[in-house]
C-alpha atoms as a PDB file:
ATOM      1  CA  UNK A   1     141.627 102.210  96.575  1.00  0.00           C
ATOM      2  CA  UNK A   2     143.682 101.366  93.484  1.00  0.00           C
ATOM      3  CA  UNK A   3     141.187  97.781  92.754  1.00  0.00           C
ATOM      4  CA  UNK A   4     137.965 100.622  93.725  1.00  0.00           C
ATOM      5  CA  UNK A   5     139.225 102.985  90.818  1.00  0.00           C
ATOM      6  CA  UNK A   6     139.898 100.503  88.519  1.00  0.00           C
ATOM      7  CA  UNK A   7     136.302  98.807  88.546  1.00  0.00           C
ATOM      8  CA  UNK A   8     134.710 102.229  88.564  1.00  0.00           C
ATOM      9  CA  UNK A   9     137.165 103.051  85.274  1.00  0.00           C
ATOM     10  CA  UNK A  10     135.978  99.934  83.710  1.00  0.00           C
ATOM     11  CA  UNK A  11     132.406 100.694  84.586  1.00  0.00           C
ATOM     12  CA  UNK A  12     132.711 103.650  82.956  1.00  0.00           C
ATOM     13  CA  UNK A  13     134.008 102.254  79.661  1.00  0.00           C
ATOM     14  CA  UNK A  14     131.209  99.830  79.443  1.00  0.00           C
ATOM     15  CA  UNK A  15     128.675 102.256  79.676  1.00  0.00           C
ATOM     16  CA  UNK A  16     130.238 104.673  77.207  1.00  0.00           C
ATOM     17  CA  UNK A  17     131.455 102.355  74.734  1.00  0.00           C
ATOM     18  CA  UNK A  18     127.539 101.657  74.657  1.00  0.00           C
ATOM     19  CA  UNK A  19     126.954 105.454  73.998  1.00  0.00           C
ATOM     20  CA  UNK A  20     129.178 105.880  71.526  1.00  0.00           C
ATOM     21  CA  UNK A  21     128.735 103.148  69.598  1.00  0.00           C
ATOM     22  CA  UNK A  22     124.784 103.639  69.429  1.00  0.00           C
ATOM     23  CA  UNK A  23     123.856 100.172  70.126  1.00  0.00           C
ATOM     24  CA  UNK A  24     122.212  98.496  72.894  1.00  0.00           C
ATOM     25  CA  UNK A  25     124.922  96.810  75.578  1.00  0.00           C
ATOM     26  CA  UNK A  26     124.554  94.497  77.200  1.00  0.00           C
ATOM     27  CA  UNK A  27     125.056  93.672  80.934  1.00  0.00           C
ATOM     28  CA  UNK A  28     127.098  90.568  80.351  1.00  0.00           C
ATOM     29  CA  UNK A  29     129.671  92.832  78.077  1.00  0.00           C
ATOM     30  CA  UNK A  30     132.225  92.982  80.693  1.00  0.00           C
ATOM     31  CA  UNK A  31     132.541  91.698  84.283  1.00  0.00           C
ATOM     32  CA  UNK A  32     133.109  94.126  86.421  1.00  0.00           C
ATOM     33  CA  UNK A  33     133.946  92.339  89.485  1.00  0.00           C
ATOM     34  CA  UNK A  34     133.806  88.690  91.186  1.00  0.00           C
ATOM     35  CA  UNK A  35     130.328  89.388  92.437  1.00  0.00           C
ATOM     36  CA  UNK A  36     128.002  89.808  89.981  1.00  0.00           C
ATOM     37  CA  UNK A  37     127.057  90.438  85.999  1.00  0.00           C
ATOM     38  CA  UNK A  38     123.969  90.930  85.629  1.00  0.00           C
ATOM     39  CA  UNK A  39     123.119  89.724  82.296  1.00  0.00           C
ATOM     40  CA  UNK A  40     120.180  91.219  80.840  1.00  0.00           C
ATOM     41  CA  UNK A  41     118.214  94.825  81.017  1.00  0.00           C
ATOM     42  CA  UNK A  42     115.605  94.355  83.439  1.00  0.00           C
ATOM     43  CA  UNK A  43     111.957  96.031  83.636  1.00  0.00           C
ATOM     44  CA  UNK A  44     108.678  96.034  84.642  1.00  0.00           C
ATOM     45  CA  UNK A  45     107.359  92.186  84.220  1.00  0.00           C
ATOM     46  CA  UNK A  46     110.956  90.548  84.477  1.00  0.00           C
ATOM     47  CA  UNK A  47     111.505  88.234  87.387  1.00  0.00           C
ATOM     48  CA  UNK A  48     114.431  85.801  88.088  1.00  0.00           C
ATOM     49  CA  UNK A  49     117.461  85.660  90.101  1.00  0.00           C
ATOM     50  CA  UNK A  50     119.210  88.495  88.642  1.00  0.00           C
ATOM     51  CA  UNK A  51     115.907  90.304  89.805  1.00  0.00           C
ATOM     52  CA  UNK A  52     116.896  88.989  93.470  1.00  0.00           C
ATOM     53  CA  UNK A  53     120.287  90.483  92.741  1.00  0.00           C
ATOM     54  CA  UNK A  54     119.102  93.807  91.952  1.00  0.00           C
ATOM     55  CA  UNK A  55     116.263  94.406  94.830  1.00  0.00           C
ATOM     56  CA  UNK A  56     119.172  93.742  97.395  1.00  0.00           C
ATOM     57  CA  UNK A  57     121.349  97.200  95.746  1.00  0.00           C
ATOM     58  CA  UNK A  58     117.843  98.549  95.809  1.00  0.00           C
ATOM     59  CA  UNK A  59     116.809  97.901  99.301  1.00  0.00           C
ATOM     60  CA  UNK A  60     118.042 101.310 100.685  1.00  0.00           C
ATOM     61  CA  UNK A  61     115.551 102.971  97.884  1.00  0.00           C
ATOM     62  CA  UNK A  62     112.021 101.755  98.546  1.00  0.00           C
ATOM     63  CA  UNK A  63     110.699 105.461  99.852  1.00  0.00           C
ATOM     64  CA  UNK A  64     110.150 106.601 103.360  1.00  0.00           C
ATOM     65  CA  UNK A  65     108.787 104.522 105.194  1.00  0.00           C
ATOM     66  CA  UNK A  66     108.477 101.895 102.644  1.00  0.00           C
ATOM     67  CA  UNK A  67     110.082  98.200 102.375  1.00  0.00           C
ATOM     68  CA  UNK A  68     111.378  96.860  99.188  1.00  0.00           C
ATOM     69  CA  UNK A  69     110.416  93.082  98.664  1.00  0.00           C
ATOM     70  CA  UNK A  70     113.386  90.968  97.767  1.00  0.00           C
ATOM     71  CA  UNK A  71     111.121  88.227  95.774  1.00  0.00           C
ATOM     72  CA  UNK A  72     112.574  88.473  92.679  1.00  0.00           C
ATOM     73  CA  UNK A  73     109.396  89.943  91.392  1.00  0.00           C
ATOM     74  CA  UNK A  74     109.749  93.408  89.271  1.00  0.00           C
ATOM     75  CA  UNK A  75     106.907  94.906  90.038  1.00  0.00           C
ATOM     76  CA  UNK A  76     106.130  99.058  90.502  1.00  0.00           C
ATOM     77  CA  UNK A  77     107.708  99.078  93.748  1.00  0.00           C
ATOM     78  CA  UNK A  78     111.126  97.817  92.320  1.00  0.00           C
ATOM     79  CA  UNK A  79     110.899 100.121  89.452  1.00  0.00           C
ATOM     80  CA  UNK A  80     110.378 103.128  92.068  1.00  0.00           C
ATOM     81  CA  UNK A  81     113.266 102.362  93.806  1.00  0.00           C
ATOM     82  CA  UNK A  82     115.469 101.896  90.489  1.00  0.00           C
ATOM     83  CA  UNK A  83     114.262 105.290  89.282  1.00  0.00           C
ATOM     84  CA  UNK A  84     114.774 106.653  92.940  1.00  0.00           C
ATOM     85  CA  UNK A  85     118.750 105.163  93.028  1.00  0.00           C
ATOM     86  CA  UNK A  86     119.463 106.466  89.229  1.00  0.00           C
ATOM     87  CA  UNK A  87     118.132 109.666  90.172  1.00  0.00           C
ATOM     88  CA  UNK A  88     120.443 109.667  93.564  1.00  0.00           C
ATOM     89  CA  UNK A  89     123.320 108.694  91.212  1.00  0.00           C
ATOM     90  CA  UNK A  90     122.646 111.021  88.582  1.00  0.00           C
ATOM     91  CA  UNK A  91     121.536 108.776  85.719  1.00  0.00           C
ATOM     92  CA  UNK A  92     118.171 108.867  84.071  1.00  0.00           C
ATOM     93  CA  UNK A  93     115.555 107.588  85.752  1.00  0.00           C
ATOM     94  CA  UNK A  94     113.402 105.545  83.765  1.00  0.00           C
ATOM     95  CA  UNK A  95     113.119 102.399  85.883  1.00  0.00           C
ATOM     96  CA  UNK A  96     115.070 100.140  83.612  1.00  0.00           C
ATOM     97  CA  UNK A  97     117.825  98.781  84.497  1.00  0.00           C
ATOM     98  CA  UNK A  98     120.443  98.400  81.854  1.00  0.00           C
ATOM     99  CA  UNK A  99     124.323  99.065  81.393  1.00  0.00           C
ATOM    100  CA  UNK A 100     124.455 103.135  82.642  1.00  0.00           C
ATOM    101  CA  UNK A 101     122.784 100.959  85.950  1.00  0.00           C
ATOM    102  CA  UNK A 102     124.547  98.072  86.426  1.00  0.00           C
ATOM    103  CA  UNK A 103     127.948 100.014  85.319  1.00  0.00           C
ATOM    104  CA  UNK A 104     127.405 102.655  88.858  1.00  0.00           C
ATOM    105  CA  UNK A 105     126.242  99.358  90.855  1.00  0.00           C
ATOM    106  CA  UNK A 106     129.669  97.654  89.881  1.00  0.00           C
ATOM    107  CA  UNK A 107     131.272 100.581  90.792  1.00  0.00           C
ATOM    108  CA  UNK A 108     129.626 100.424  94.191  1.00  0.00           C
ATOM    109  CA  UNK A 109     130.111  96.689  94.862  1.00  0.00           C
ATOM    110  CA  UNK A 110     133.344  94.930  96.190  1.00  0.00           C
ATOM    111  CA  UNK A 111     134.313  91.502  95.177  1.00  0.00           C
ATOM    112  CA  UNK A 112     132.142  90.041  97.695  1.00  0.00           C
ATOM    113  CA  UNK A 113     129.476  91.672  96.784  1.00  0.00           C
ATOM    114  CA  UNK A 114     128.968  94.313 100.261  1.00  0.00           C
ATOM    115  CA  UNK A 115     129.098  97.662  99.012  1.00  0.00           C
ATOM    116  CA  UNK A 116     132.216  99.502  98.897  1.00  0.00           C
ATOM    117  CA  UNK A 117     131.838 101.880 102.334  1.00  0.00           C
ATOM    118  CA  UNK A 118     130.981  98.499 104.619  1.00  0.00           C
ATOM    119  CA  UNK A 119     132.162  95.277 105.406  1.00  0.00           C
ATOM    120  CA  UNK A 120     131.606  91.534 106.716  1.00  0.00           C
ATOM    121  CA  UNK A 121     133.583  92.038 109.663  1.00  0.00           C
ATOM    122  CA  UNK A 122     131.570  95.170 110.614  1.00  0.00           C
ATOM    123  CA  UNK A 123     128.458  93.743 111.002  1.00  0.00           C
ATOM    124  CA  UNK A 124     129.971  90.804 112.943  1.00  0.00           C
ATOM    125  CA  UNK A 125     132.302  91.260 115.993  1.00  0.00           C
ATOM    126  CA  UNK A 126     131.110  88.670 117.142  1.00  0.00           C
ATOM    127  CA  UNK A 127     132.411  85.204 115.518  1.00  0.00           C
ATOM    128  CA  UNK A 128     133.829  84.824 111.842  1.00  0.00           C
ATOM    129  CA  UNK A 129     131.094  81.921 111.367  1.00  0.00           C
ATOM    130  CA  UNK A 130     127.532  83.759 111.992  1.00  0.00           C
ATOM    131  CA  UNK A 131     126.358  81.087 113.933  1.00  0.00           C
ATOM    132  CA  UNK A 132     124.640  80.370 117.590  1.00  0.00           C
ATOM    133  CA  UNK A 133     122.004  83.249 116.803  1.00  0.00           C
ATOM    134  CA  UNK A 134     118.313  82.981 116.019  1.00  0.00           C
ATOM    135  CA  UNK A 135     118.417  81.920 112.406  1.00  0.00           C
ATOM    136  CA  UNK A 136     121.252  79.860 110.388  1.00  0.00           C
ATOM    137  CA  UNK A 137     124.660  81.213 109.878  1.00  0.00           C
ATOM    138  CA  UNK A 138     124.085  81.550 105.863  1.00  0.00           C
ATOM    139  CA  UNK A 139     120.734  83.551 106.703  1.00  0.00           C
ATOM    140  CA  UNK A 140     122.536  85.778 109.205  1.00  0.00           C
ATOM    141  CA  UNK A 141     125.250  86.456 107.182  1.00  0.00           C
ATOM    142  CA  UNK A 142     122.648  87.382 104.157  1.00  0.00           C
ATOM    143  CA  UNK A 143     120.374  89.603 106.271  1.00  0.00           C
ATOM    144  CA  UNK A 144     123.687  91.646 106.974  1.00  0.00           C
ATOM    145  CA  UNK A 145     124.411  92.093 103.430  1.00  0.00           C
ATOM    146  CA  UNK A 146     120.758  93.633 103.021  1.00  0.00           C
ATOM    147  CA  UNK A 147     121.980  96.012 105.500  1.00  0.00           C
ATOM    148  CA  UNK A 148     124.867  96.824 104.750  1.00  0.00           C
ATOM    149  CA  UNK A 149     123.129  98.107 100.932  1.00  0.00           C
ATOM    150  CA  UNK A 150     120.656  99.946 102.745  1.00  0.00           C
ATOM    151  CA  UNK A 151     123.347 101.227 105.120  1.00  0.00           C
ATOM    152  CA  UNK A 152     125.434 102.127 101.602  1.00  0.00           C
ATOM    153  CA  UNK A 153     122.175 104.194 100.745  1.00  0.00           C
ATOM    154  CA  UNK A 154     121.894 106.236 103.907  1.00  0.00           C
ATOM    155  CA  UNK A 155     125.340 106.745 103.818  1.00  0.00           C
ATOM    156  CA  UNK A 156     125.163 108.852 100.380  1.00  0.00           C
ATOM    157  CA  UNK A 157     121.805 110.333 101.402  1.00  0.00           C
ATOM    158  CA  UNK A 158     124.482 111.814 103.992  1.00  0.00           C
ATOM    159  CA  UNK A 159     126.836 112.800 101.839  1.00  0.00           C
ATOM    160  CA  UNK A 160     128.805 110.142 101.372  1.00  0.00           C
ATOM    161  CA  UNK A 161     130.238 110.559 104.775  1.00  0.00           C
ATOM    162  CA  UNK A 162     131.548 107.560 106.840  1.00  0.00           C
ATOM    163  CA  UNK A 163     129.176 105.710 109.175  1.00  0.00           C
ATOM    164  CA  UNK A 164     130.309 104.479 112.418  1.00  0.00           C
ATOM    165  CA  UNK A 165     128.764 100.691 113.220  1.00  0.00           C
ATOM    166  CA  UNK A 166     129.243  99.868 116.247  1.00  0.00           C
ATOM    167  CA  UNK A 167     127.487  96.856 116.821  1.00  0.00           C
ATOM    168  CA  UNK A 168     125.754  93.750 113.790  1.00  0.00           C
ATOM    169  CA  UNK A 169     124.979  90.692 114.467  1.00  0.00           C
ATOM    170  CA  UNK A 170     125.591  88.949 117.366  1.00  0.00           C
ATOM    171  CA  UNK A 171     125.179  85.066 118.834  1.00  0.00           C
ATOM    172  CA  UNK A 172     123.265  84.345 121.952  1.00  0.00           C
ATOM    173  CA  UNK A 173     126.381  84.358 123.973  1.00  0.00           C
ATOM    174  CA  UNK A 174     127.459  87.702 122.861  1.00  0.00           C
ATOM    175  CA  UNK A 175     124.093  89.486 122.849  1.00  0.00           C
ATOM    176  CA  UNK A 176     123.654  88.393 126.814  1.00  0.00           C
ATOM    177  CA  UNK A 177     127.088  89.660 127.165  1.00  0.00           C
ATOM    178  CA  UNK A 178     126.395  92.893 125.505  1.00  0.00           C
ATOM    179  CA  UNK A 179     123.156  93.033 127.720  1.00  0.00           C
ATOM    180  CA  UNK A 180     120.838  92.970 124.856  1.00  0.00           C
ATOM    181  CA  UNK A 181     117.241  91.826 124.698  1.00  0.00           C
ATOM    182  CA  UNK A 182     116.352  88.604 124.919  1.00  0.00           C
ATOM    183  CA  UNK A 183     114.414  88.797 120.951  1.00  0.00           C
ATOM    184  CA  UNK A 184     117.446  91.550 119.863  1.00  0.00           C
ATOM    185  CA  UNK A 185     117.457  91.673 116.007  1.00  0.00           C
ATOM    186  CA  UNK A 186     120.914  91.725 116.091  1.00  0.00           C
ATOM    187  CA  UNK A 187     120.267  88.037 116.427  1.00  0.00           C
ATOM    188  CA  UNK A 188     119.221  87.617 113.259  1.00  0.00           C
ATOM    189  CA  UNK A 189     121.939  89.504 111.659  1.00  0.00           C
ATOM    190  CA  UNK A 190     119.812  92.569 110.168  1.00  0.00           C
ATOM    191  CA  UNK A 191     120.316  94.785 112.668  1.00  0.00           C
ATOM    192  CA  UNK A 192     123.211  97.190 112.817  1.00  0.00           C
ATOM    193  CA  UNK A 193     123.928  99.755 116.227  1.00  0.00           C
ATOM    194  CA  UNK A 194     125.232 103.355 114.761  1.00  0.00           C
ATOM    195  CA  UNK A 195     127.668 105.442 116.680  1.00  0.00           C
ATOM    196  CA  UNK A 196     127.926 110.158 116.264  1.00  0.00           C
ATOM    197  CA  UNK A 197     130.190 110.489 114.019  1.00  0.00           C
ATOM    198  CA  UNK A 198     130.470 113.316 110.825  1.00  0.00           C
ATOM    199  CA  UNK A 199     126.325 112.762 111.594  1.00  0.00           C
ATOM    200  CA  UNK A 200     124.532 113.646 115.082  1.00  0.00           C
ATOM    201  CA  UNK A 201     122.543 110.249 116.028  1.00  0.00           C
ATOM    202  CA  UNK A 202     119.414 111.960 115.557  1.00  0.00           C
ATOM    203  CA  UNK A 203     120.195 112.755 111.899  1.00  0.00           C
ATOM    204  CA  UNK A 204     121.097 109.174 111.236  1.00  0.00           C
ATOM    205  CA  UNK A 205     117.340 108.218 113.167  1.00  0.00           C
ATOM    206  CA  UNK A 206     115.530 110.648 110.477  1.00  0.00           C
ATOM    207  CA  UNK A 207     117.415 109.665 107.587  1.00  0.00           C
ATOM    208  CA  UNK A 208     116.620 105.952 108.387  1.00  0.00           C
ATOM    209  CA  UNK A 209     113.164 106.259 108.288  1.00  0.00           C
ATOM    210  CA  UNK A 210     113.523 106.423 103.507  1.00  0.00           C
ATOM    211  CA  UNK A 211     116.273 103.763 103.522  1.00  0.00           C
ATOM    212  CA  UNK A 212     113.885 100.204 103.979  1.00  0.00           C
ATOM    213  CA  UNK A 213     114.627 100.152 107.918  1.00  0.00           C
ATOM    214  CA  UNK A 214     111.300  99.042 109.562  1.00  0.00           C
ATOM    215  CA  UNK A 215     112.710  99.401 113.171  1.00  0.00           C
ATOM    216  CA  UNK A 216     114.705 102.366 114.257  1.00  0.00           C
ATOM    217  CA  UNK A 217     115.298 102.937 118.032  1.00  0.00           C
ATOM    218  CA  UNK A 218     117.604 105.812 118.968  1.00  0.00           C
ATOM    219  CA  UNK A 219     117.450 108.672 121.533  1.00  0.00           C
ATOM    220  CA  UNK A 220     114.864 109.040 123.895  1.00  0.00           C
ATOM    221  CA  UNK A 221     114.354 104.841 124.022  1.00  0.00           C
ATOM    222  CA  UNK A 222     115.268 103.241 127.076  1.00  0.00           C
ATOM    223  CA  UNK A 223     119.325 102.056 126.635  1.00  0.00           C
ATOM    224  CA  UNK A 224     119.836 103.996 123.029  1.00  0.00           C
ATOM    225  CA  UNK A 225     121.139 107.287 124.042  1.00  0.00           C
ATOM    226  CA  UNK A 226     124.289 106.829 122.627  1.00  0.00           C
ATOM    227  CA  UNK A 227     123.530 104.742 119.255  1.00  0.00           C
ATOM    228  CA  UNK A 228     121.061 104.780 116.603  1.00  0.00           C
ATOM    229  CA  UNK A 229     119.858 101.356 116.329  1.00  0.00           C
ATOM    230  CA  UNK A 230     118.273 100.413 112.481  1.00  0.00           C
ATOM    231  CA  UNK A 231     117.019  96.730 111.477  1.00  0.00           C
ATOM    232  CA  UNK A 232     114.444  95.291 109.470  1.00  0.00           C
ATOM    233  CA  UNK A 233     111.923  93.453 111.122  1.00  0.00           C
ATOM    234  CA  UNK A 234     108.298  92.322 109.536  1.00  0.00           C
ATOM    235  CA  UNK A 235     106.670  95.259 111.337  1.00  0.00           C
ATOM    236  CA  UNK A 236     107.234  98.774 112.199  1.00  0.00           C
ATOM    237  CA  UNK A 237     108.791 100.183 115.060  1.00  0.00           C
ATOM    238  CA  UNK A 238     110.428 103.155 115.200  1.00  0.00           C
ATOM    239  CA  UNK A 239     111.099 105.350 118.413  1.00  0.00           C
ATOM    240  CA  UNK A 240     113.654 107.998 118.815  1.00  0.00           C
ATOM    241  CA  UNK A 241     111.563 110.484 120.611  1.00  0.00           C
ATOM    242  CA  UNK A 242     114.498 112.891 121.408  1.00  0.00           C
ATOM    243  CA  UNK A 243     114.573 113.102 117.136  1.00  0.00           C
ATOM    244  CA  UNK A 244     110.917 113.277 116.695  1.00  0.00           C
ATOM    245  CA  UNK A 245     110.848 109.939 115.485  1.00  0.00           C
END
């Protein structure tokens, strides 16, 4: 809590001392964290790594029904969902991302770079490596981080109430033991199982369909009764009928 304050106080310095001052900050003023400094204001027309970096905090933002692109392309889409997470957040929303952005996505980011509310081990009981799934243990491990950001959206789209995973990815050996399908996403690492909690299953189903989640299976699909189950496969597929989704 007391390392979570601190980077949001320092956040908040950067941004002001900006304000004040009446010049134009940069990103790379201050380091926030050990994750990431972004370090230039990105637009429309920009592309690069640091482009990469901000359409994974973005992911949770692309619209209903919508998936952002992570190509490290800023294109309209991106700037929709920038405007989109500076409006959730209170800032302005002119689709540029510059120090009043990268000072709340700081805030929001731990030293690993998962967002604040969720961890690693979350999305993973099954081994500490990601591996013996579909894809390789370093893509695993990165689909998981895209959900856990799009996860980190829903979650203050709720309220900022907790959100109870209770299942991420999983190798072959512990998907058969868990019973799950033979093509589970949870294989690849971007899938993540949601328990009731402070929010009814069927609220988390709804809310999922704005937050980048192509498939969403909850109540009323054979086996997900008692989870909400989000991921983000190529196509869609959602089906929670007992939701009206």
């Amino acid at each position: 809590m007391l390392r979570r304050t601190a980077r949001f106080l320092l956040s908040f310095v950067m941004i002001m001392s900006g304000v004040f001052a009446g010049t134009a900050l940069t990103a790379g003023t201050a380091r926030a964290d050990g994750c990431y400094t972004w370090p230039r204001t990105l637009s429309q027309g920009a592309s690069g790594a640091d482009v990469t970096q901000l359409q994974i905090r973005l992911g949770g933002y692309p619209g209903q029904g919508s998936v952002l692109a992570v190509d490290g392309s800023f294109g309209p889409a991106t700037a929709a969902a920038l405007k989109r997470f500076q409006s959730a957040y209170g800032l302005a929303a002119d689709g540029v991302a510059g120090p009043a952005t990268y000072g709340r996505l700081y805030a929001l980011q731990d030293d690993d770079c998962t967002p604040v509310h969720f961890a690693y081990g979350e999305l993973n009981n099954c081994n500490s490596t990601w591996s013996g799934g579909a894809v390789a243990a370093a893509t695993a491990k990165s689909n998981a981080l895209r959900t856990m950001w799009k996860l980190e959206a829903l979650r203050h789209a709720l309220g900022d109430q907790p959100i109870r995973v209770t299942s991420g990815f999983r190798s072959y050996a512990c998907n058969s033991a868990a019973g799950g399908a033979s093509g589970s996403r949870h294989l690849y690492g971007d899938a993540a199982d949601l328990g009731a909690g402070p929010h009814s299953l069927c609220t988390l189903a709804r809310q999922a369909r704005n937050h980048g989640f192509s498939g969403i299976l909850g109540p009323g699909y054979p086996d997900h009764d008692d989870h909400t189950h989000v991921d983000h496969r190529s196509g869609r597929f959602w089906s929670a009928p007992s939701c009206g989704v």
